[in-house]
PDB file of N, CA and C in Angstrom:
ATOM      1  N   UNK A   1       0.514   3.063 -12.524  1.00  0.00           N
ATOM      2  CA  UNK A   1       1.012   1.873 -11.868  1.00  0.00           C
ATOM      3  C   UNK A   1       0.988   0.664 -12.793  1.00  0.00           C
ATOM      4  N   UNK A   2       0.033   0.589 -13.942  1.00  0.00           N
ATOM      5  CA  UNK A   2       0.025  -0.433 -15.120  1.00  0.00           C
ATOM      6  C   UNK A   2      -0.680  -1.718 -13.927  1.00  0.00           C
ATOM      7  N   UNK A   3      -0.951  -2.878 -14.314  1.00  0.00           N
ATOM      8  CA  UNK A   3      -1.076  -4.401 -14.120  1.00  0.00           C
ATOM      9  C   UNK A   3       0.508  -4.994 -14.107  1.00  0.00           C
ATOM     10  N   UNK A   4       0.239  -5.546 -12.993  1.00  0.00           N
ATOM     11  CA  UNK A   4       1.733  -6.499 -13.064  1.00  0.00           C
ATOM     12  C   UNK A   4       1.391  -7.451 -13.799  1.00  0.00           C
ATOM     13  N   UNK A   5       2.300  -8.356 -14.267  1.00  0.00           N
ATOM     14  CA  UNK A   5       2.105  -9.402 -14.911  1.00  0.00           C
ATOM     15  C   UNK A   5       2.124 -10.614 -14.392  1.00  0.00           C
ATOM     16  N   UNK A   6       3.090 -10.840 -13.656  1.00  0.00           N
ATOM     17  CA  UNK A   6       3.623 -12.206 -12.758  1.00  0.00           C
ATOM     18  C   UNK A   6       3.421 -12.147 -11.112  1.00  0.00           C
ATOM     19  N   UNK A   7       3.328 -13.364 -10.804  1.00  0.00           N
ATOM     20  CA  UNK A   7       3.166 -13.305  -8.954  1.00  0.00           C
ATOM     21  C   UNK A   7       4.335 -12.625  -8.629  1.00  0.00           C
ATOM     22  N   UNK A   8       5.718 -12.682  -9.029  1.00  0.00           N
ATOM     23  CA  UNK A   8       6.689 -12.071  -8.624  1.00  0.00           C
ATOM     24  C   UNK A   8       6.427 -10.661  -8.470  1.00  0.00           C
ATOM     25  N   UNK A   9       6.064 -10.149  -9.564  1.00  0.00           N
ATOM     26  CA  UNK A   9       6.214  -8.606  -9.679  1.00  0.00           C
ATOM     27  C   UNK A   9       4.776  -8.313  -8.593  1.00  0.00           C
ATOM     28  N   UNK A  10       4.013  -8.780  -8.497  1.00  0.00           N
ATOM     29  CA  UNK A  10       2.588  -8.435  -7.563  1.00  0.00           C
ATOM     30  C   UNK A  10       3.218  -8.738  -6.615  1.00  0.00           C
ATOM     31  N   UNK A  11       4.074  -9.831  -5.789  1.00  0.00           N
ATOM     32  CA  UNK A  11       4.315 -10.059  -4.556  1.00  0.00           C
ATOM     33  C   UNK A  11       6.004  -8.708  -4.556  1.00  0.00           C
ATOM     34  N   UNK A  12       6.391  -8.390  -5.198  1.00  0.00           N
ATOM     35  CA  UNK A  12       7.307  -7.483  -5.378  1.00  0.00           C
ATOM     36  C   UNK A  12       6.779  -6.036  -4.865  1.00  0.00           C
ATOM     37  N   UNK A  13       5.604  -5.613  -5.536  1.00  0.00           N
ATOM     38  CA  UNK A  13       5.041  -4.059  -5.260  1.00  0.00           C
ATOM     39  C   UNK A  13       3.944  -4.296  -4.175  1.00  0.00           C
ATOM     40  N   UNK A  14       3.523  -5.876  -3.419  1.00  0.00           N
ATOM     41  CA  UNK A  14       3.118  -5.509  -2.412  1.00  0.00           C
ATOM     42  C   UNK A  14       3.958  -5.696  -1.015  1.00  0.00           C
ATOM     43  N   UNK A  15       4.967  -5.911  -1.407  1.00  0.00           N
ATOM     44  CA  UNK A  15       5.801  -5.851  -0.474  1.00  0.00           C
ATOM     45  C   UNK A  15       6.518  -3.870   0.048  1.00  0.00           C
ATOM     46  N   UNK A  16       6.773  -3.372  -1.580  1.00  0.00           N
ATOM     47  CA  UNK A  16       6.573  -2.000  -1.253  1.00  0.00           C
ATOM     48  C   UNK A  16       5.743  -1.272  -0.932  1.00  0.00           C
ATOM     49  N   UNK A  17       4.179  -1.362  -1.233  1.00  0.00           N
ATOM     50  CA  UNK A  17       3.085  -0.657  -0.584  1.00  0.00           C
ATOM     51  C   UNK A  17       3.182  -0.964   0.737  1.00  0.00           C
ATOM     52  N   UNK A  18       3.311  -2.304   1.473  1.00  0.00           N
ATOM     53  CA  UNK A  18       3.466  -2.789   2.473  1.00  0.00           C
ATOM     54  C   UNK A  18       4.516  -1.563   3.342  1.00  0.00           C
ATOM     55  N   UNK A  19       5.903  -1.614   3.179  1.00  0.00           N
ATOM     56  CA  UNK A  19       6.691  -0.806   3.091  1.00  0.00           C
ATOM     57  C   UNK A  19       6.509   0.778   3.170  1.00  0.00           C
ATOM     58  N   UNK A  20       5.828   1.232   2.040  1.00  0.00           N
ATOM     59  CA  UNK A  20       5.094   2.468   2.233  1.00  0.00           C
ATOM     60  C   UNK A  20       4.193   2.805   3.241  1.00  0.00           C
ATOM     61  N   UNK A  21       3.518   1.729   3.760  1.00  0.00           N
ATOM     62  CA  UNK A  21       2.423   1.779   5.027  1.00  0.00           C
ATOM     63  C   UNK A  21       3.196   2.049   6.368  1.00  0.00           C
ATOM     64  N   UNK A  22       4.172   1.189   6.637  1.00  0.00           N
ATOM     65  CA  UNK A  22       4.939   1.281   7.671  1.00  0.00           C
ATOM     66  C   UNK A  22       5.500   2.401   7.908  1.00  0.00           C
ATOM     67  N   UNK A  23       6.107   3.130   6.687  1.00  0.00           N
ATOM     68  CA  UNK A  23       6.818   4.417   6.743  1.00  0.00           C
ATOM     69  C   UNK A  23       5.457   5.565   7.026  1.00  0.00           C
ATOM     70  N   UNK A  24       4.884   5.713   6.584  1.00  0.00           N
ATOM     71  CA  UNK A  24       3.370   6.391   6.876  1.00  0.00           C
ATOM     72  C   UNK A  24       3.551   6.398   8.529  1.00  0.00           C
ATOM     73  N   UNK A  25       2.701   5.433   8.591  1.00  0.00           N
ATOM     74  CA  UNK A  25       2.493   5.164  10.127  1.00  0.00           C
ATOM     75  C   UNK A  25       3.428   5.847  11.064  1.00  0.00           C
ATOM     76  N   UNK A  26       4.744   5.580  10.670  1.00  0.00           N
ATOM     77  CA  UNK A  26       5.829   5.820  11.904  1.00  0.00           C
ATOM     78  C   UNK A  26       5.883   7.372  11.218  1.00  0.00           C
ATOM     79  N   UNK A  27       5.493   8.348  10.364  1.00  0.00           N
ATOM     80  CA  UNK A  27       5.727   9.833  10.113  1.00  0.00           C
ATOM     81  C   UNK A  27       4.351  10.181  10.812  1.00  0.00           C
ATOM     82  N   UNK A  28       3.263   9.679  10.872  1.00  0.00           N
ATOM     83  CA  UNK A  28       2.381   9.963  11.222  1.00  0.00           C
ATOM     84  C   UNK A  28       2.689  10.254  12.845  1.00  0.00           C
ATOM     85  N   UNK A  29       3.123   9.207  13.570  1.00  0.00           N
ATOM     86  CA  UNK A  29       3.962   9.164  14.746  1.00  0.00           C
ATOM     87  C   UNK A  29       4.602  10.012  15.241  1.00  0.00           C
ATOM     88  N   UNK A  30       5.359  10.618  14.504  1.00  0.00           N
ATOM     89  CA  UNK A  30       6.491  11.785  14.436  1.00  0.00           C
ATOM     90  C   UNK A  30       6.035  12.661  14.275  1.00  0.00           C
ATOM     91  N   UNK A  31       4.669  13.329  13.780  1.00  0.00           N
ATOM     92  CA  UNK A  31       4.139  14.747  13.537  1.00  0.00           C
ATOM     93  C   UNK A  31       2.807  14.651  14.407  1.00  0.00           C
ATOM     94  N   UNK A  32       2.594  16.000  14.463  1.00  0.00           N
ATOM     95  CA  UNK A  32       1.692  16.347  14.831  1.00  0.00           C
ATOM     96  C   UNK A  32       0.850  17.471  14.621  1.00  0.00           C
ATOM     97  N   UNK A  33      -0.680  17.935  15.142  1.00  0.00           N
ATOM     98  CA  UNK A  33      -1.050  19.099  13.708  1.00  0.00           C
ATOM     99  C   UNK A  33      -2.302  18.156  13.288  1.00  0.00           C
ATOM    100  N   UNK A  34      -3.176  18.809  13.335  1.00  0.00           N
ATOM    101  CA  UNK A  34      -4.481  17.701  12.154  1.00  0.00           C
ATOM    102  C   UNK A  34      -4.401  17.869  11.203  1.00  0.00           C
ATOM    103  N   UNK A  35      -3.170  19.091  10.100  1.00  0.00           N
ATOM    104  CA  UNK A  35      -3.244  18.976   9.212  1.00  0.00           C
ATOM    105  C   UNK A  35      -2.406  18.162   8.442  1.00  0.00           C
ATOM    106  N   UNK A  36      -1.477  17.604   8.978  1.00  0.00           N
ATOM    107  CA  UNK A  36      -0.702  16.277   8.702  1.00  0.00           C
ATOM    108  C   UNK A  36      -1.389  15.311   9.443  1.00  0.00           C
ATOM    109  N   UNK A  37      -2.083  14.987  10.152  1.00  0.00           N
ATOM    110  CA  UNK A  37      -2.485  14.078  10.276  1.00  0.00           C
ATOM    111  C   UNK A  37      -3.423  13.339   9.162  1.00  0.00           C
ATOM    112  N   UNK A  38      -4.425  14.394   8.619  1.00  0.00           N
ATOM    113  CA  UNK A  38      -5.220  14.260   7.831  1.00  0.00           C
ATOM    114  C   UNK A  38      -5.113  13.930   6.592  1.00  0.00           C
ATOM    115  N   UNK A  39      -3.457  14.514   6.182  1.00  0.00           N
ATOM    116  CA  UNK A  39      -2.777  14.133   5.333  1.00  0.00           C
ATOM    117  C   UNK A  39      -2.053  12.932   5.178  1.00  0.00           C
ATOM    118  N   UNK A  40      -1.518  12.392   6.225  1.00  0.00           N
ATOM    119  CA  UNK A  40      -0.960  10.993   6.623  1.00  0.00           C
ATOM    120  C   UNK A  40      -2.198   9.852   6.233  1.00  0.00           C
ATOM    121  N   UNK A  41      -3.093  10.235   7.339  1.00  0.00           N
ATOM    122  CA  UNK A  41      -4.269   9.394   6.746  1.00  0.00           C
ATOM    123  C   UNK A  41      -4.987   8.869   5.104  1.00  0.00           C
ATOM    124  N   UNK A  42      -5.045  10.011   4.703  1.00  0.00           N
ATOM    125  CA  UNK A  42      -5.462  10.120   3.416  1.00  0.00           C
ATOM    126  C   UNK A  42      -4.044   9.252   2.542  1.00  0.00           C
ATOM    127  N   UNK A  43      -2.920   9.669   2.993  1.00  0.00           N
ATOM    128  CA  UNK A  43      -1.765   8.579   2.284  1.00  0.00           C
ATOM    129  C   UNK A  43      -1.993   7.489   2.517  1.00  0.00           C
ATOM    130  N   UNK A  44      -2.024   6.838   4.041  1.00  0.00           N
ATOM    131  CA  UNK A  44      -2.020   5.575   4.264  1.00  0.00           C
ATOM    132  C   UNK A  44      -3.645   4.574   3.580  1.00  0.00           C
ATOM    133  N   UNK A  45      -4.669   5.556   3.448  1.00  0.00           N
ATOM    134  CA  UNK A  45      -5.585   4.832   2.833  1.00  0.00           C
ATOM    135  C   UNK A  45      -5.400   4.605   2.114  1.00  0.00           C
ATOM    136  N   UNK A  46      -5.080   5.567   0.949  1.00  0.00           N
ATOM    137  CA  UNK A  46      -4.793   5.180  -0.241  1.00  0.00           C
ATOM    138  C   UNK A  46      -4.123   3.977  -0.456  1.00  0.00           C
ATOM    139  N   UNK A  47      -3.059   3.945   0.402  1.00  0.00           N
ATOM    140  CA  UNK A  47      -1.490   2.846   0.056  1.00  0.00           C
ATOM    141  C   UNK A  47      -2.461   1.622   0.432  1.00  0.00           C
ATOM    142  N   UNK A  48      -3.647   1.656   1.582  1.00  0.00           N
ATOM    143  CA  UNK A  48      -4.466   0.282   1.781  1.00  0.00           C
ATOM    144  C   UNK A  48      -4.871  -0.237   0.989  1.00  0.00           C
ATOM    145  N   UNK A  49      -5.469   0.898   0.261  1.00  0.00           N
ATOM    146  CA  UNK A  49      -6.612   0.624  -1.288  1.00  0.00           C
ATOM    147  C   UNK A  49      -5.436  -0.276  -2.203  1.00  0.00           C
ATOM    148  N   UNK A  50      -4.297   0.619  -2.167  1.00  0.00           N
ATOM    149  CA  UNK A  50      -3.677  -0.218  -3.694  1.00  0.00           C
ATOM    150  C   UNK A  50      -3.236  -2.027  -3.095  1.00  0.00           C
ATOM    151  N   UNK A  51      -2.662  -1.567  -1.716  1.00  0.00           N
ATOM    152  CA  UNK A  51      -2.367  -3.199  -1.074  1.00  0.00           C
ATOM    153  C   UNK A  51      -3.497  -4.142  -1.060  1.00  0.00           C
ATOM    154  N   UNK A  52      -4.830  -3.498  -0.869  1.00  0.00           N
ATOM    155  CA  UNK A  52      -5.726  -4.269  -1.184  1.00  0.00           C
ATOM    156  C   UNK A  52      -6.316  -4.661  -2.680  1.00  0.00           C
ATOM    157  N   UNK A  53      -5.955  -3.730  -3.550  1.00  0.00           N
ATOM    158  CA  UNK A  53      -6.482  -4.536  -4.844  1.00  0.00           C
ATOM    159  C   UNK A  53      -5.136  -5.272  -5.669  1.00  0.00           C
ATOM    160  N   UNK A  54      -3.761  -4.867  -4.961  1.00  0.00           N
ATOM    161  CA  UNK A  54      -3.009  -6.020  -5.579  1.00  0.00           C
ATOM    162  C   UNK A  54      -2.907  -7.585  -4.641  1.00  0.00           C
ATOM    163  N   UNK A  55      -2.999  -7.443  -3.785  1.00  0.00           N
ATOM    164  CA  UNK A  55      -3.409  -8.578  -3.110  1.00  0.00           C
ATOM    165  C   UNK A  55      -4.620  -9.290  -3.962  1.00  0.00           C
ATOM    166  N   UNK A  56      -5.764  -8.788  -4.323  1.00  0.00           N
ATOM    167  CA  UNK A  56      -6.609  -9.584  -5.097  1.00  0.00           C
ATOM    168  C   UNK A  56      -6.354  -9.775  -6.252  1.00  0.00           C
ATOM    169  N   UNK A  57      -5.259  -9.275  -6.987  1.00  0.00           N
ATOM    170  CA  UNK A  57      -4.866  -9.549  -8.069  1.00  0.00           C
ATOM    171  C   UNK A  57      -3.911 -10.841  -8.070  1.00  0.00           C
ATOM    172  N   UNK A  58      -3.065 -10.719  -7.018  1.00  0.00           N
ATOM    173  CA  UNK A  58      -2.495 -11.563  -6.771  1.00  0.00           C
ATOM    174  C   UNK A  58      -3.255 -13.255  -6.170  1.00  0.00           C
ATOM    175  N   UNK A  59      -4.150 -12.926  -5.516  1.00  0.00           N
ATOM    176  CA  UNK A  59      -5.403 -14.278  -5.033  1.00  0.00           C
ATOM    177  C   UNK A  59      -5.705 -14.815  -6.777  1.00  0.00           C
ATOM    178  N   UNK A  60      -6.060 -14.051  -7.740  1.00  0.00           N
ATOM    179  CA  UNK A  60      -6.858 -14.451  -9.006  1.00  0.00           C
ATOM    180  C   UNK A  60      -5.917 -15.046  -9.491  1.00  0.00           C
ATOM    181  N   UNK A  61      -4.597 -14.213  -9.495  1.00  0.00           N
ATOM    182  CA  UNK A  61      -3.543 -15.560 -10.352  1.00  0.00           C
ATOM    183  C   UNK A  61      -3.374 -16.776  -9.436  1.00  0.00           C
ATOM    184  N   UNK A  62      -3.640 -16.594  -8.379  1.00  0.00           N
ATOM    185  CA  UNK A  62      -2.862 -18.173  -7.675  1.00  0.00           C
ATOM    186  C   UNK A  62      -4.119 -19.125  -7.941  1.00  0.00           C
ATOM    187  N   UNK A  63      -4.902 -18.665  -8.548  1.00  0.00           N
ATOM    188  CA  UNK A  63      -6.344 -19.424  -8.541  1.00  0.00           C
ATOM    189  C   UNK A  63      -5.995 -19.893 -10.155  1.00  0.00           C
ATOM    190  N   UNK A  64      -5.766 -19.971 -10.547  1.00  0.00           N
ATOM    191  CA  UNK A  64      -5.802 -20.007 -12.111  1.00  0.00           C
ATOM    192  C   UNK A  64      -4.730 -21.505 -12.411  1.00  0.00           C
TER     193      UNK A  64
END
Protein backbone atom coordinates (compact mmCIF):
# COMPACT_ATOMS: atom_id res chain seq x y z
CA UNK A 1 0.00 0.00 0.00
CA UNK A 2 3.34 2.36 0.41
CA UNK A 3 2.64 5.92 2.60
CA UNK A 4 0.69 8.42 0.78
CA UNK A 5 2.24 11.50 0.50
CA UNK A 6 -0.35 14.34 0.37
CA UNK A 7 -3.83 14.96 2.20
CA UNK A 8 -5.25 14.43 -1.22
CA UNK A 9 -4.01 11.05 -1.86
CA UNK A 10 -4.84 9.97 2.11
CA UNK A 11 -8.29 11.61 1.79
CA UNK A 12 -8.40 9.77 -1.79
CA UNK A 13 -7.70 5.97 -0.40
CA UNK A 14 -9.81 6.74 2.57
CA UNK A 15 -12.52 7.42 0.76
CA UNK A 16 -11.93 3.89 -1.03
CA UNK A 17 -11.41 1.83 2.11
CA UNK A 18 -14.48 3.70 3.17
CA UNK A 19 -16.05 2.34 -0.06
CA UNK A 20 -14.64 -1.09 0.44
CA UNK A 21 -16.45 -1.21 3.93
CA UNK A 22 -19.77 -0.47 2.52
CA UNK A 23 -19.42 -3.07 -0.19
CA UNK A 24 -18.39 -5.69 2.62
CA UNK A 25 -21.21 -4.97 4.70
CA UNK A 26 -23.95 -5.12 2.02
CA UNK A 27 -22.12 -8.88 0.68
CA UNK A 28 -22.09 -9.78 4.10
CA UNK A 29 -25.96 -9.01 3.89
CA UNK A 30 -26.41 -11.04 0.89
CA UNK A 31 -24.73 -14.31 2.14
CA UNK A 32 -25.13 -16.48 4.46
CA UNK A 33 -23.11 -19.60 6.06
CA UNK A 34 -20.57 -18.77 9.06
CA UNK A 35 -18.15 -19.50 6.73
CA UNK A 36 -18.56 -16.31 4.80
CA UNK A 37 -19.53 -14.67 7.42
CA UNK A 38 -16.33 -15.16 9.16
CA UNK A 39 -14.76 -14.32 6.15
CA UNK A 40 -16.64 -11.01 5.55
CA UNK A 41 -15.73 -10.12 9.00
CA UNK A 42 -12.18 -10.76 8.92
CA UNK A 43 -12.33 -8.41 5.48
CA UNK A 44 -14.20 -5.72 6.98
CA UNK A 45 -11.72 -5.57 10.00
CA UNK A 46 -9.06 -5.46 8.24
CA UNK A 47 -10.46 -2.56 5.78
CA UNK A 48 -11.20 -0.81 9.63
CA UNK A 49 -7.60 -1.28 10.60
CA UNK A 50 -6.28 0.35 7.32
CA UNK A 51 -9.26 3.27 7.56
CA UNK A 52 -8.10 3.66 10.87
CA UNK A 53 -4.40 4.11 10.50
CA UNK A 54 -4.86 6.32 7.38
CA UNK A 55 -7.13 8.50 9.07
CA UNK A 56 -4.25 9.04 11.64
CA UNK A 57 -2.00 9.63 9.10
CA UNK A 58 -4.04 11.94 7.74
CA UNK A 59 -4.82 13.85 11.56
CA UNK A 60 -0.59 14.10 11.72
CA UNK A 61 -0.41 15.97 8.48
CA UNK A 62 -3.23 18.40 9.24
CA UNK A 63 -1.32 19.01 12.47
CA UNK A 64 1.87 20.02 10.99
Amino acid sequence: NGNPRSRSELEERIAIVRENIRQLIEQAAAYSGAEDEDRNADRIAQQTEELDRLIKQRDALLKK
